[in-house]
PDB file of N, CA and C in Angstrom:
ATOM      1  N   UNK A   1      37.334  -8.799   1.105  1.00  0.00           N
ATOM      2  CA  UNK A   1      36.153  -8.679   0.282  1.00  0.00           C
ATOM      3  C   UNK A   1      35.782  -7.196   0.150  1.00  0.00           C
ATOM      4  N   UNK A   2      35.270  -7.149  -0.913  1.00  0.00           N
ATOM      5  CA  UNK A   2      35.129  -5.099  -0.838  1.00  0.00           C
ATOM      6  C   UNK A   2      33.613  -5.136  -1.396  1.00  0.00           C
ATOM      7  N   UNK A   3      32.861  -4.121  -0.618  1.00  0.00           N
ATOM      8  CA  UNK A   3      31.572  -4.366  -1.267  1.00  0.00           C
ATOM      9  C   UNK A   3      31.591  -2.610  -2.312  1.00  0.00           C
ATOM     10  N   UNK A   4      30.725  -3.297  -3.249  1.00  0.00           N
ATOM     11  CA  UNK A   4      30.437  -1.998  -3.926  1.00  0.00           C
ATOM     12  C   UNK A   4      29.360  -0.934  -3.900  1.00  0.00           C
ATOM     13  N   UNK A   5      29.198   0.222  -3.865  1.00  0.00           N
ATOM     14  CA  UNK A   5      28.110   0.920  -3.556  1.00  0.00           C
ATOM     15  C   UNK A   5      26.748   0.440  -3.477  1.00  0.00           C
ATOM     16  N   UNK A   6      26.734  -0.216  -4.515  1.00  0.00           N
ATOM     17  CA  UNK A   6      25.200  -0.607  -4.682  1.00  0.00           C
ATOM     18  C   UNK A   6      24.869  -1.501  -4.147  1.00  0.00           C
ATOM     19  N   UNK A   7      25.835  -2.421  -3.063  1.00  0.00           N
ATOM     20  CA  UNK A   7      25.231  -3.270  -2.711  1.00  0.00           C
ATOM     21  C   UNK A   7      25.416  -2.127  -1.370  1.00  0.00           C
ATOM     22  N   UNK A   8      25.930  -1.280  -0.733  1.00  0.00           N
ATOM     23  CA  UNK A   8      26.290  -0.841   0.188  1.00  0.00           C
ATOM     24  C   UNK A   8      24.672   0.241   0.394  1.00  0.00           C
ATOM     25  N   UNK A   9      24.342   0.375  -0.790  1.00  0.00           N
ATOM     26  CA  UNK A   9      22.574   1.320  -0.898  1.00  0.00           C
ATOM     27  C   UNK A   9      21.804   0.206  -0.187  1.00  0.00           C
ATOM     28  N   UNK A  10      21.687  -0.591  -1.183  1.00  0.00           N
ATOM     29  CA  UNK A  10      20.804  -2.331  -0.486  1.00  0.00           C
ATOM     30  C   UNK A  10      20.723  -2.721   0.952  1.00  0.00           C
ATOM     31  N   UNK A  11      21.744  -2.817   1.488  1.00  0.00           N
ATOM     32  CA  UNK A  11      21.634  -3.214   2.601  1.00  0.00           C
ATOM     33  C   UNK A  11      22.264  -2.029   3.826  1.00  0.00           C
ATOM     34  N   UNK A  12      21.804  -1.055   3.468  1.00  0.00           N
ATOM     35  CA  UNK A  12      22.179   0.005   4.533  1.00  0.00           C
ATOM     36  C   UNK A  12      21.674   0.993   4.431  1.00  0.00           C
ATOM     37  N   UNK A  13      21.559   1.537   3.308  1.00  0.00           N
ATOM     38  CA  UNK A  13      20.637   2.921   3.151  1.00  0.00           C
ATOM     39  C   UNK A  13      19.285   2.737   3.085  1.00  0.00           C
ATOM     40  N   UNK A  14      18.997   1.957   2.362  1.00  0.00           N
ATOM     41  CA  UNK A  14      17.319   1.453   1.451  1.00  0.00           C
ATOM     42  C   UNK A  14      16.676   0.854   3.269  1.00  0.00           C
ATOM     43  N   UNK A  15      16.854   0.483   3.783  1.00  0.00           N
ATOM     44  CA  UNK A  15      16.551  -0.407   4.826  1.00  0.00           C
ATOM     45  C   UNK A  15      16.310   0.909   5.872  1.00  0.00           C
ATOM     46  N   UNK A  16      17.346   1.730   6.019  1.00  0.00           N
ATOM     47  CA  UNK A  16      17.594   2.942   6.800  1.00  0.00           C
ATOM     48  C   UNK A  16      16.179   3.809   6.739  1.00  0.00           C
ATOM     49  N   UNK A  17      15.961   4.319   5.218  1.00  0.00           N
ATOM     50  CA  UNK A  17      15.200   5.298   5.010  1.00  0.00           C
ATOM     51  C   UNK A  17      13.710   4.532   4.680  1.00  0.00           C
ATOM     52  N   UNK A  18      13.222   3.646   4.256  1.00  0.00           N
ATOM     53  CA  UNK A  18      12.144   2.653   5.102  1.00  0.00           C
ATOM     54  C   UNK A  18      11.572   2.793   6.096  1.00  0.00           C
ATOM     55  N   UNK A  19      12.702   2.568   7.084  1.00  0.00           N
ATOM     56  CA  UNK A  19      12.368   2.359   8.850  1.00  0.00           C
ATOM     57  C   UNK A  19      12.190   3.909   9.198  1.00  0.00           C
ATOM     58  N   UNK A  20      12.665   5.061   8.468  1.00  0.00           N
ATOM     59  CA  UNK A  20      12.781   6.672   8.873  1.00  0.00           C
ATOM     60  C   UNK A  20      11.192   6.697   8.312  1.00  0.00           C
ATOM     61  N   UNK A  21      10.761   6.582   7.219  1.00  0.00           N
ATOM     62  CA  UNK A  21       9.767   7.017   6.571  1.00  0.00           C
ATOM     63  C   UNK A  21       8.353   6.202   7.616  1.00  0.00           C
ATOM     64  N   UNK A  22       8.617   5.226   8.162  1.00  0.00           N
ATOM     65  CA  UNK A  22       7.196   4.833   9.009  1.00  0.00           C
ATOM     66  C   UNK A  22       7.565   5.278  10.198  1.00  0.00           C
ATOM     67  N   UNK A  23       8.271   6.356  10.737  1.00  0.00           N
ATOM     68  CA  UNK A  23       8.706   7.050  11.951  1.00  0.00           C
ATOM     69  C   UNK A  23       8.328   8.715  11.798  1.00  0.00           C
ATOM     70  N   UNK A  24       8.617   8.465  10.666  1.00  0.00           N
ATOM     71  CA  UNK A  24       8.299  10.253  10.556  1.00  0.00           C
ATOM     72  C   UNK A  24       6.971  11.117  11.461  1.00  0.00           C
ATOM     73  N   UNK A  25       6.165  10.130  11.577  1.00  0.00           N
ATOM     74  CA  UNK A  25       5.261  10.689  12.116  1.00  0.00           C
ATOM     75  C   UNK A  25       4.955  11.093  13.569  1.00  0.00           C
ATOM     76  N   UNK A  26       6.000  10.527  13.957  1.00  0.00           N
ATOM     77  CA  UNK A  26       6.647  10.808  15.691  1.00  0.00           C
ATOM     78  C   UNK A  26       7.442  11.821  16.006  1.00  0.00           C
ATOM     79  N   UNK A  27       7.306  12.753  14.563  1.00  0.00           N
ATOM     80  CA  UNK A  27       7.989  14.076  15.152  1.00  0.00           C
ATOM     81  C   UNK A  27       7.016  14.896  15.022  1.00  0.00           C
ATOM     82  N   UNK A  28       5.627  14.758  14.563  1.00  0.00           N
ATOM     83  CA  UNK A  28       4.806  16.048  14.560  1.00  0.00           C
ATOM     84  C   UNK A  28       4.353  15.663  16.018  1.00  0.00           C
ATOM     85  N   UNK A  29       4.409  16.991  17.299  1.00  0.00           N
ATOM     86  CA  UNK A  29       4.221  17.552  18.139  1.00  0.00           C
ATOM     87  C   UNK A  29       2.691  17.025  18.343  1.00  0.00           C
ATOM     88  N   UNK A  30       1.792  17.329  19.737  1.00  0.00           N
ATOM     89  CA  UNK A  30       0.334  17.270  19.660  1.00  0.00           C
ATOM     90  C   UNK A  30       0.325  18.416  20.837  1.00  0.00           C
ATOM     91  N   UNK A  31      -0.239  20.054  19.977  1.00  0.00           N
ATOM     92  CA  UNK A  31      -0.349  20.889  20.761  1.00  0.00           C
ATOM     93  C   UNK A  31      -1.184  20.378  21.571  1.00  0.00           C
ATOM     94  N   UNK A  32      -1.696  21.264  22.913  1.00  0.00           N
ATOM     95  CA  UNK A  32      -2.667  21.569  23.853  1.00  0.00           C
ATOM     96  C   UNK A  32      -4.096  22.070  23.193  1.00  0.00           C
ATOM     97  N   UNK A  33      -4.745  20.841  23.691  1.00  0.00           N
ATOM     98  CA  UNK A  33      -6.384  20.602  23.029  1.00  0.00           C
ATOM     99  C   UNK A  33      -6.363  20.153  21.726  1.00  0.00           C
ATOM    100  N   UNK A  34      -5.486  19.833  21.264  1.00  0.00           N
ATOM    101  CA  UNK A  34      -5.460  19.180  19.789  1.00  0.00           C
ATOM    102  C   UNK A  34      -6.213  17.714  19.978  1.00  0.00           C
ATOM    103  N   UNK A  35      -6.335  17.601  21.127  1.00  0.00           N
ATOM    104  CA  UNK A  35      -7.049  15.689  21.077  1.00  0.00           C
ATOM    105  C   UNK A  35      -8.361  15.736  20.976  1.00  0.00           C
ATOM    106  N   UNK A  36      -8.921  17.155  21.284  1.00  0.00           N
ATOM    107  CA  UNK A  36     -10.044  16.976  21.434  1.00  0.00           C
ATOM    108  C   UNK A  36     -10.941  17.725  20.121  1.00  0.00           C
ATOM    109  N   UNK A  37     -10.303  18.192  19.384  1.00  0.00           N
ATOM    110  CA  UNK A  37     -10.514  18.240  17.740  1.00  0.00           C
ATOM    111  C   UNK A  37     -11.113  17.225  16.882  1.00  0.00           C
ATOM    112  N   UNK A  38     -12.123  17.396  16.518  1.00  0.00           N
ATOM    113  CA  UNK A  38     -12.707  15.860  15.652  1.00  0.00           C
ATOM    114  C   UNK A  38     -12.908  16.619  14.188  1.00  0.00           C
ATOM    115  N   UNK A  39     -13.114  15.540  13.564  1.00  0.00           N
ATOM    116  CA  UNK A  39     -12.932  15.648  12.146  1.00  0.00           C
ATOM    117  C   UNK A  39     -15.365  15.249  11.507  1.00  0.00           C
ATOM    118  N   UNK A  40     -15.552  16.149  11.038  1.00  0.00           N
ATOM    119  CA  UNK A  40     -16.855  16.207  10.541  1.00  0.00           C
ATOM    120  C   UNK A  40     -16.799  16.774   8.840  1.00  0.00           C
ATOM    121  N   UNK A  41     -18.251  16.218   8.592  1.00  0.00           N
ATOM    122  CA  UNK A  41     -18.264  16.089   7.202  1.00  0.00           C
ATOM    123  C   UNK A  41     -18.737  18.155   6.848  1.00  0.00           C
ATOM    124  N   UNK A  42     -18.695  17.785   5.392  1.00  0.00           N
ATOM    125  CA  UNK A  42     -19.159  19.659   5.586  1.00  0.00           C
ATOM    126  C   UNK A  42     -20.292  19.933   6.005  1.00  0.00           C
ATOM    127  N   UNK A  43     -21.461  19.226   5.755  1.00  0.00           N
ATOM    128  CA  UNK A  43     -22.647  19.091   5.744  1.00  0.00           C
ATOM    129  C   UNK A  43     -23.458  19.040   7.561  1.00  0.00           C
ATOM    130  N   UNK A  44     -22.461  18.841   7.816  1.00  0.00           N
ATOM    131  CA  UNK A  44     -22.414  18.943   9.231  1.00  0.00           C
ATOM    132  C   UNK A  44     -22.155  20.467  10.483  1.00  0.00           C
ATOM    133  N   UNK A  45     -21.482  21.200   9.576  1.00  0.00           N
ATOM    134  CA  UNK A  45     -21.038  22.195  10.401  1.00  0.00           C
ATOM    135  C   UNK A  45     -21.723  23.414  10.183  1.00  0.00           C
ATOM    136  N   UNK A  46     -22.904  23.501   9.582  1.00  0.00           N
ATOM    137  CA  UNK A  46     -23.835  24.816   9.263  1.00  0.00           C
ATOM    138  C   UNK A  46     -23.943  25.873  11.033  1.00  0.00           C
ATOM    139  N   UNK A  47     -24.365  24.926  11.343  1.00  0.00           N
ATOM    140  CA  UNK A  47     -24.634  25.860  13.057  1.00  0.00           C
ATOM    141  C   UNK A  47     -23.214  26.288  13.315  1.00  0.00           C
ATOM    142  N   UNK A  48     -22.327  25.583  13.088  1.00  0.00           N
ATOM    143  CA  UNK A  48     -20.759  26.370  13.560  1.00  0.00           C
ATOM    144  C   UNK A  48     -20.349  27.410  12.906  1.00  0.00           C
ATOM    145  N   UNK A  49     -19.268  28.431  14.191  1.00  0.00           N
ATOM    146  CA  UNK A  49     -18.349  29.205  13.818  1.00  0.00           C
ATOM    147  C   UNK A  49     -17.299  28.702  13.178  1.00  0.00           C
ATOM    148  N   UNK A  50     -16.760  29.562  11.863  1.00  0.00           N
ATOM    149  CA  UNK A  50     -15.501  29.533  10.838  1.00  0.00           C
ATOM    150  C   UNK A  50     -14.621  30.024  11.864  1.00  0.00           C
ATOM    151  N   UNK A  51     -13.464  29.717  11.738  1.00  0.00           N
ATOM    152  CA  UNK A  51     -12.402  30.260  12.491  1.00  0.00           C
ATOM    153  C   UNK A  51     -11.218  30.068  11.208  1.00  0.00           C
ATOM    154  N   UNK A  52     -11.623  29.718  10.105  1.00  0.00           N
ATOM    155  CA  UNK A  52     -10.893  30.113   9.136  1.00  0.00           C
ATOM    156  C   UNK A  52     -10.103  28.758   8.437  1.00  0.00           C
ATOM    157  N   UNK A  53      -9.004  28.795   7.775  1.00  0.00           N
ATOM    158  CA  UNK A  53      -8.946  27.596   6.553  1.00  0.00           C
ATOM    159  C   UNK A  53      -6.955  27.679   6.993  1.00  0.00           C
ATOM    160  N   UNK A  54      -7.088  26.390   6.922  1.00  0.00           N
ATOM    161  CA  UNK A  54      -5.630  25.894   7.288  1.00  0.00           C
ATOM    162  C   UNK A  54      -5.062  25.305   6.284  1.00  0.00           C
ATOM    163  N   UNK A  55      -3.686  25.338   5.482  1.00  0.00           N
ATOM    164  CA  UNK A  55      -3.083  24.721   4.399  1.00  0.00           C
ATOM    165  C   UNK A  55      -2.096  23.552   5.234  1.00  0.00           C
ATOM    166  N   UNK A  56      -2.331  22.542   5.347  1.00  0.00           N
ATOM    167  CA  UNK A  56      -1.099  22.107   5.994  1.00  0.00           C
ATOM    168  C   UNK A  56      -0.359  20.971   4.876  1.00  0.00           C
ATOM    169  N   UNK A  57       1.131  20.477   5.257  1.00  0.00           N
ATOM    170  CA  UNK A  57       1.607  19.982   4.049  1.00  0.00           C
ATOM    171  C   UNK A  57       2.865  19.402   5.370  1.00  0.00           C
ATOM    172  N   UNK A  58       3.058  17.652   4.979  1.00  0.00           N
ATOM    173  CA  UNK A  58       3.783  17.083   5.636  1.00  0.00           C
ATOM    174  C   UNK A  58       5.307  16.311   4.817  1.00  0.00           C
ATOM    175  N   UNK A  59       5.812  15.737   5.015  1.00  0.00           N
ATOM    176  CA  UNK A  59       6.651  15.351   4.525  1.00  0.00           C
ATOM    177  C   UNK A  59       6.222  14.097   3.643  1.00  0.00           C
ATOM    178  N   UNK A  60       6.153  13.750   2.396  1.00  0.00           N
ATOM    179  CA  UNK A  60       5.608  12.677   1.950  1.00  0.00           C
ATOM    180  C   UNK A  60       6.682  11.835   1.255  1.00  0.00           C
ATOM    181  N   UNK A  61       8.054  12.631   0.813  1.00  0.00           N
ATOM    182  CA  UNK A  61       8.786  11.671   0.578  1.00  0.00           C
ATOM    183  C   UNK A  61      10.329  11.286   1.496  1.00  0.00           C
ATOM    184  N   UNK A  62      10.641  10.356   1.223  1.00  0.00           N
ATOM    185  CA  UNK A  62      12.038  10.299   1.823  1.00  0.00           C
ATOM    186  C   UNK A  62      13.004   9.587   0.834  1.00  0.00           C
ATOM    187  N   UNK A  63      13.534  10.303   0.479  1.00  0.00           N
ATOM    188  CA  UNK A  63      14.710  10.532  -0.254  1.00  0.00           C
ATOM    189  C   UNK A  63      13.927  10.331  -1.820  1.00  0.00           C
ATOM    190  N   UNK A  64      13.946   9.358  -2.334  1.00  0.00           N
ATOM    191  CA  UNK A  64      13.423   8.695  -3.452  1.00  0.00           C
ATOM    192  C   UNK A  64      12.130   7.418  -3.478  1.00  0.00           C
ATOM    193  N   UNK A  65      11.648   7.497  -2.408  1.00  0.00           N
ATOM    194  CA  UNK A  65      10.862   6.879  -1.528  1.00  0.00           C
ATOM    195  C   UNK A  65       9.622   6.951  -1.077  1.00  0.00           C
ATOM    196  N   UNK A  66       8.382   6.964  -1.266  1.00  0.00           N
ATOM    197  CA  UNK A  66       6.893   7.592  -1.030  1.00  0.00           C
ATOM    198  C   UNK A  66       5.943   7.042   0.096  1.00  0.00           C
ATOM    199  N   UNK A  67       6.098   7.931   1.187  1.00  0.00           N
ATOM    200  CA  UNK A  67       5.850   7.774   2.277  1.00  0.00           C
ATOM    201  C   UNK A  67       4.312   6.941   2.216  1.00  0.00           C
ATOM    202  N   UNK A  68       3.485   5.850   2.832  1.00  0.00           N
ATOM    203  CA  UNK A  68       2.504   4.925   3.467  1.00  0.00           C
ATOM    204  C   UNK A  68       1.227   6.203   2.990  1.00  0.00           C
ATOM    205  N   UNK A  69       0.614   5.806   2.041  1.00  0.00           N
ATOM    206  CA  UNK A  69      -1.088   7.291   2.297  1.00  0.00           C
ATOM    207  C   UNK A  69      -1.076   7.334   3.529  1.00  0.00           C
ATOM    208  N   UNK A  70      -1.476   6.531   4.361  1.00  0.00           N
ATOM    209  CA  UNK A  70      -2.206   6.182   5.549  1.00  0.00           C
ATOM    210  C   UNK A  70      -1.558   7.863   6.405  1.00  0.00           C
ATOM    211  N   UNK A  71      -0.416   7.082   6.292  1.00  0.00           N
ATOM    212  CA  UNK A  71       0.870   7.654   7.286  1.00  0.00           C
ATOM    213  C   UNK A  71       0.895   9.165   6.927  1.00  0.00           C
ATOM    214  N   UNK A  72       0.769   9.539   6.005  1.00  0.00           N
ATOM    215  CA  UNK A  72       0.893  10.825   5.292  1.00  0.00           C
ATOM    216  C   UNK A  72      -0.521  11.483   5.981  1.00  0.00           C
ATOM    217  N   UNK A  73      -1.812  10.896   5.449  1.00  0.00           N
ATOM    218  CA  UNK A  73      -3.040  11.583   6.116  1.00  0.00           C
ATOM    219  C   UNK A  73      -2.627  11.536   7.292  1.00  0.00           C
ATOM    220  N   UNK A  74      -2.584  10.841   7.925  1.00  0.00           N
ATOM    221  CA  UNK A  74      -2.111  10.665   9.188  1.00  0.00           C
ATOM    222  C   UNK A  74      -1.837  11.980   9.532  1.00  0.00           C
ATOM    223  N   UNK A  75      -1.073  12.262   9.368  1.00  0.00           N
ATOM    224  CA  UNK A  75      -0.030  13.076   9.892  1.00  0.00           C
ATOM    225  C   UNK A  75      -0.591  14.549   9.263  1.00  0.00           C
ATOM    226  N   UNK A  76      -1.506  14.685   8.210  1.00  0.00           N
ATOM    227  CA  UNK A  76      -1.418  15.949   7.585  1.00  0.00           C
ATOM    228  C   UNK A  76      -3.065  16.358   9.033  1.00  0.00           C
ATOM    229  N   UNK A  77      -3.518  15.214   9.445  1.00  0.00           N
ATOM    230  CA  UNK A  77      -5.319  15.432   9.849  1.00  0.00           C
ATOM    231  C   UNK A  77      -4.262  15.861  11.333  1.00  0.00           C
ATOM    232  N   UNK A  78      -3.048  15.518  11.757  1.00  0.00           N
ATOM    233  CA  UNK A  78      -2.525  15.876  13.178  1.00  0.00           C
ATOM    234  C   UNK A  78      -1.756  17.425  13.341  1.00  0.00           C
ATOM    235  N   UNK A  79      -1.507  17.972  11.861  1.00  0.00           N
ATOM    236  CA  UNK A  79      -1.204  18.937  11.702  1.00  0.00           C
ATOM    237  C   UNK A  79      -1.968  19.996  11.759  1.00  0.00           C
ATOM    238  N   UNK A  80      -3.165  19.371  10.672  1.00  0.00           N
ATOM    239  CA  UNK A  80      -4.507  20.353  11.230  1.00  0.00           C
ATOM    240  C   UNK A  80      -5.025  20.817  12.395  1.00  0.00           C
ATOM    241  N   UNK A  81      -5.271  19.289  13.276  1.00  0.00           N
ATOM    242  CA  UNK A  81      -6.002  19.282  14.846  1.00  0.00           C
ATOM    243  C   UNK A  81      -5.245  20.733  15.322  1.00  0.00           C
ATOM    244  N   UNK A  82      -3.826  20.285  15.194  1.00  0.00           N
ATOM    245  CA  UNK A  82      -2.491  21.509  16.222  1.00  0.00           C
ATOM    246  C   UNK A  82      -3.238  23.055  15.653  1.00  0.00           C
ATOM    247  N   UNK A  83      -3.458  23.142  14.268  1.00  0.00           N
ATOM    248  CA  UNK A  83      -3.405  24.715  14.072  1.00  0.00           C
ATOM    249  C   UNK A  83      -5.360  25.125  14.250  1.00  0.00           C
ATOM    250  N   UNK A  84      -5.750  23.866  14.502  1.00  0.00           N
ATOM    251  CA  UNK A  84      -7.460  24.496  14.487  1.00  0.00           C
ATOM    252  C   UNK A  84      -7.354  23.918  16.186  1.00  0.00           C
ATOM    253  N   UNK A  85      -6.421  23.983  17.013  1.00  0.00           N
ATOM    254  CA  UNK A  85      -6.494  24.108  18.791  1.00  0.00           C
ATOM    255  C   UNK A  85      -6.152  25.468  18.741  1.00  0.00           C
ATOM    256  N   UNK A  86      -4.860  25.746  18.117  1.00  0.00           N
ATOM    257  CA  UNK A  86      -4.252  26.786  18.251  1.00  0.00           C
ATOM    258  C   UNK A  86      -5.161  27.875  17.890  1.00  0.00           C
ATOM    259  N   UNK A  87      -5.972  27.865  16.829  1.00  0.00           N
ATOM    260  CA  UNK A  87      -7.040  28.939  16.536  1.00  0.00           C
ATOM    261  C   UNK A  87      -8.257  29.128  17.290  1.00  0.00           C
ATOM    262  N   UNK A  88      -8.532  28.086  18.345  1.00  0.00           N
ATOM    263  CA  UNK A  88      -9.579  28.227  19.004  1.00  0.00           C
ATOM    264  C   UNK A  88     -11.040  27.568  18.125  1.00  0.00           C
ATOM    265  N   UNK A  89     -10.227  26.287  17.655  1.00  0.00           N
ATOM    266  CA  UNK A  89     -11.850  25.716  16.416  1.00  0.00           C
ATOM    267  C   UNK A  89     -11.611  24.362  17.243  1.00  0.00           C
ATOM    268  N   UNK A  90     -12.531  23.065  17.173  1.00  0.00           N
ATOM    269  CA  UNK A  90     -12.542  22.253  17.946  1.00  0.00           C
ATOM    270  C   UNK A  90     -13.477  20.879  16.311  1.00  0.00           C
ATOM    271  N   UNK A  91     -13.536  22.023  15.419  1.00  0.00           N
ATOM    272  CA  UNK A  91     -14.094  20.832  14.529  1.00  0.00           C
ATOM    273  C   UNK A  91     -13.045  20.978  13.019  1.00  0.00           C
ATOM    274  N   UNK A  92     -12.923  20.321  12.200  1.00  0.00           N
ATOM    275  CA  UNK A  92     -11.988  20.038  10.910  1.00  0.00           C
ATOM    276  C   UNK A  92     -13.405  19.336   9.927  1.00  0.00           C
ATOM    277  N   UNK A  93     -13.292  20.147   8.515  1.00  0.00           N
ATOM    278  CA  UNK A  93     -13.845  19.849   7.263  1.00  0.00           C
ATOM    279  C   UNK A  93     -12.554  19.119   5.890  1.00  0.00           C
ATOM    280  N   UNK A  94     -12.176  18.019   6.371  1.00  0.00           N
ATOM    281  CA  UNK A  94     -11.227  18.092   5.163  1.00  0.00           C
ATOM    282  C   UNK A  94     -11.701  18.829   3.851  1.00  0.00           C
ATOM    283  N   UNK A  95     -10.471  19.269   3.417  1.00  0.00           N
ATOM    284  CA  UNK A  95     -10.731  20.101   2.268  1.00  0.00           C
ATOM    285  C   UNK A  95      -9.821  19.584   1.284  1.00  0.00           C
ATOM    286  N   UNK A  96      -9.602  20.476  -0.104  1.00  0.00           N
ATOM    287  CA  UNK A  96      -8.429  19.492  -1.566  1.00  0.00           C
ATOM    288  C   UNK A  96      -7.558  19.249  -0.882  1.00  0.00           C
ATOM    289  N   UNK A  97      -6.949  18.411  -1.831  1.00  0.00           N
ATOM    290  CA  UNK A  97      -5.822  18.171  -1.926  1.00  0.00           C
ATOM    291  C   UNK A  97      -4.779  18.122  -3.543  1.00  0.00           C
ATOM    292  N   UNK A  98      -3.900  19.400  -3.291  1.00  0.00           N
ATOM    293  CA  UNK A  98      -3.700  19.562  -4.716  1.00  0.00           C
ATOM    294  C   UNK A  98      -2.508  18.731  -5.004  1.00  0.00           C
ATOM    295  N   UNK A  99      -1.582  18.062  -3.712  1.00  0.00           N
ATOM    296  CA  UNK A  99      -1.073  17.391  -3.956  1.00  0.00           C
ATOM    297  C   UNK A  99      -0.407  16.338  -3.117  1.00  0.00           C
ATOM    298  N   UNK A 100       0.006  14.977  -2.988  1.00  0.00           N
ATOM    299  CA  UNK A 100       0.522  14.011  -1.830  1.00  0.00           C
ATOM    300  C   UNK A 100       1.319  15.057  -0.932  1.00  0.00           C
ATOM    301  N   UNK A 101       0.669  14.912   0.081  1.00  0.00           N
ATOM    302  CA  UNK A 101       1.386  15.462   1.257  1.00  0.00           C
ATOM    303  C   UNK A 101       1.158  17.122   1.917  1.00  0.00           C
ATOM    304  N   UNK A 102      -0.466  17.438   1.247  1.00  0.00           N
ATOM    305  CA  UNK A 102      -0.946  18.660   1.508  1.00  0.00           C
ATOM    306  C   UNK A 102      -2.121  18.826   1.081  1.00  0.00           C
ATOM    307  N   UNK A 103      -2.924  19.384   2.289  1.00  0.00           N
ATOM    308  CA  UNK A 103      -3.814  19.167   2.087  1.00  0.00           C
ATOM    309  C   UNK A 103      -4.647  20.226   2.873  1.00  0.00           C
ATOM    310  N   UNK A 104      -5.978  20.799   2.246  1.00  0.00           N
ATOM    311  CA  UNK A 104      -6.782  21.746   3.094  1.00  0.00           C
ATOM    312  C   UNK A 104      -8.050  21.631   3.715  1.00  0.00           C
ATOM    313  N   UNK A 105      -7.714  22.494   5.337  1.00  0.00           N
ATOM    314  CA  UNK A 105      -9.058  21.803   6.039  1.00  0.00           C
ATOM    315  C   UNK A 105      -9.227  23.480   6.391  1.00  0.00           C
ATOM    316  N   UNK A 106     -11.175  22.984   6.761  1.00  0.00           N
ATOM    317  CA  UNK A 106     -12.067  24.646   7.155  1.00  0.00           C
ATOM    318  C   UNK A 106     -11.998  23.643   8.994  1.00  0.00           C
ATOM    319  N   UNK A 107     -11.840  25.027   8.734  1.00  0.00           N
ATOM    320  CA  UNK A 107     -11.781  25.093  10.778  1.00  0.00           C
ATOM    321  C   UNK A 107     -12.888  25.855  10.961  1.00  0.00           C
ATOM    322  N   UNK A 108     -13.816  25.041  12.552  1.00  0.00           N
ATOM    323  CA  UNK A 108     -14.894  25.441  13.108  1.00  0.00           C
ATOM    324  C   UNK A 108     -14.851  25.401  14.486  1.00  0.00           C
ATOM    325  N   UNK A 109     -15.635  26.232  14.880  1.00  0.00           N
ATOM    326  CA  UNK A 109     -15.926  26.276  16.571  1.00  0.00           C
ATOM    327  C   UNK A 109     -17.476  25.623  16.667  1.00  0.00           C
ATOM    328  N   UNK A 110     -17.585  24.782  17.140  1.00  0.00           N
ATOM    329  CA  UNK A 110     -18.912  24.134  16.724  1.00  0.00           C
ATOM    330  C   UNK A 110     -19.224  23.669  18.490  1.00  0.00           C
ATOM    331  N   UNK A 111     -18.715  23.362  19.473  1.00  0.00           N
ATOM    332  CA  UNK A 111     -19.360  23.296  20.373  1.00  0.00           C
ATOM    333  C   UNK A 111     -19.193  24.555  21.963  1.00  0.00           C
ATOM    334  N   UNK A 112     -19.783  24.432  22.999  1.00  0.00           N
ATOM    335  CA  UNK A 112     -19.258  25.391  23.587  1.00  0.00           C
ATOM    336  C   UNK A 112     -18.071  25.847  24.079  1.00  0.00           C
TER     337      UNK A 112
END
């Protein structure tokens, strides 16, 4: 029996990159103090220090394939936490988004 490509996409590739795309998110890292980063509205952070504005941008597709929203925010709000620990901010303002899979947050130092 000989199978032909397209059935060989169907049941081996398509199935493959699926199961990769709801995994992806087990490779972004969780620096030191990134857990303790919370996410507040803008309206909220007047008394806080700026520590400045983060672009972050995750992987949203796989191959021909469009990664879960969920999974994507997901992953773009865990990218943030890492670079507003790393900056010494402990609060996140989501900010635009100009496009799936990137997105900008204001970083704050808001408690002691």
């Amino acid at each position: 029996m000989q199978f032909s490509k397209e059935i060989l996409v169907i049941t081996v590739v398509l199935p493959l990159i699926a199961a990769l795309s709801g995994c992806a998110n087990s490779l972004i890292g969780v620096h030191q103090g990134a857990d303790r980063v919370s996410l507040a509205d803008a309206n909220q952070v007047g008394a806080c220090q700026s520590k400045g504005k983060t672009i972050v941008s995750v992987l949203a597709k796989i191959g021909f394939i469009n990664r879960l929203d969920e999974v994507v925010e997901a992953d773009l709000y865990q990218v943030a936490r890492n670079d507003a620990a790393d900056a010494g901010a402990d609060t996140l303002v989501k900010g635009e988004s100009q496009e799936f899979g990137k997105r900008t947050f204001d970083m704050y130092k808001c408690r002691p």
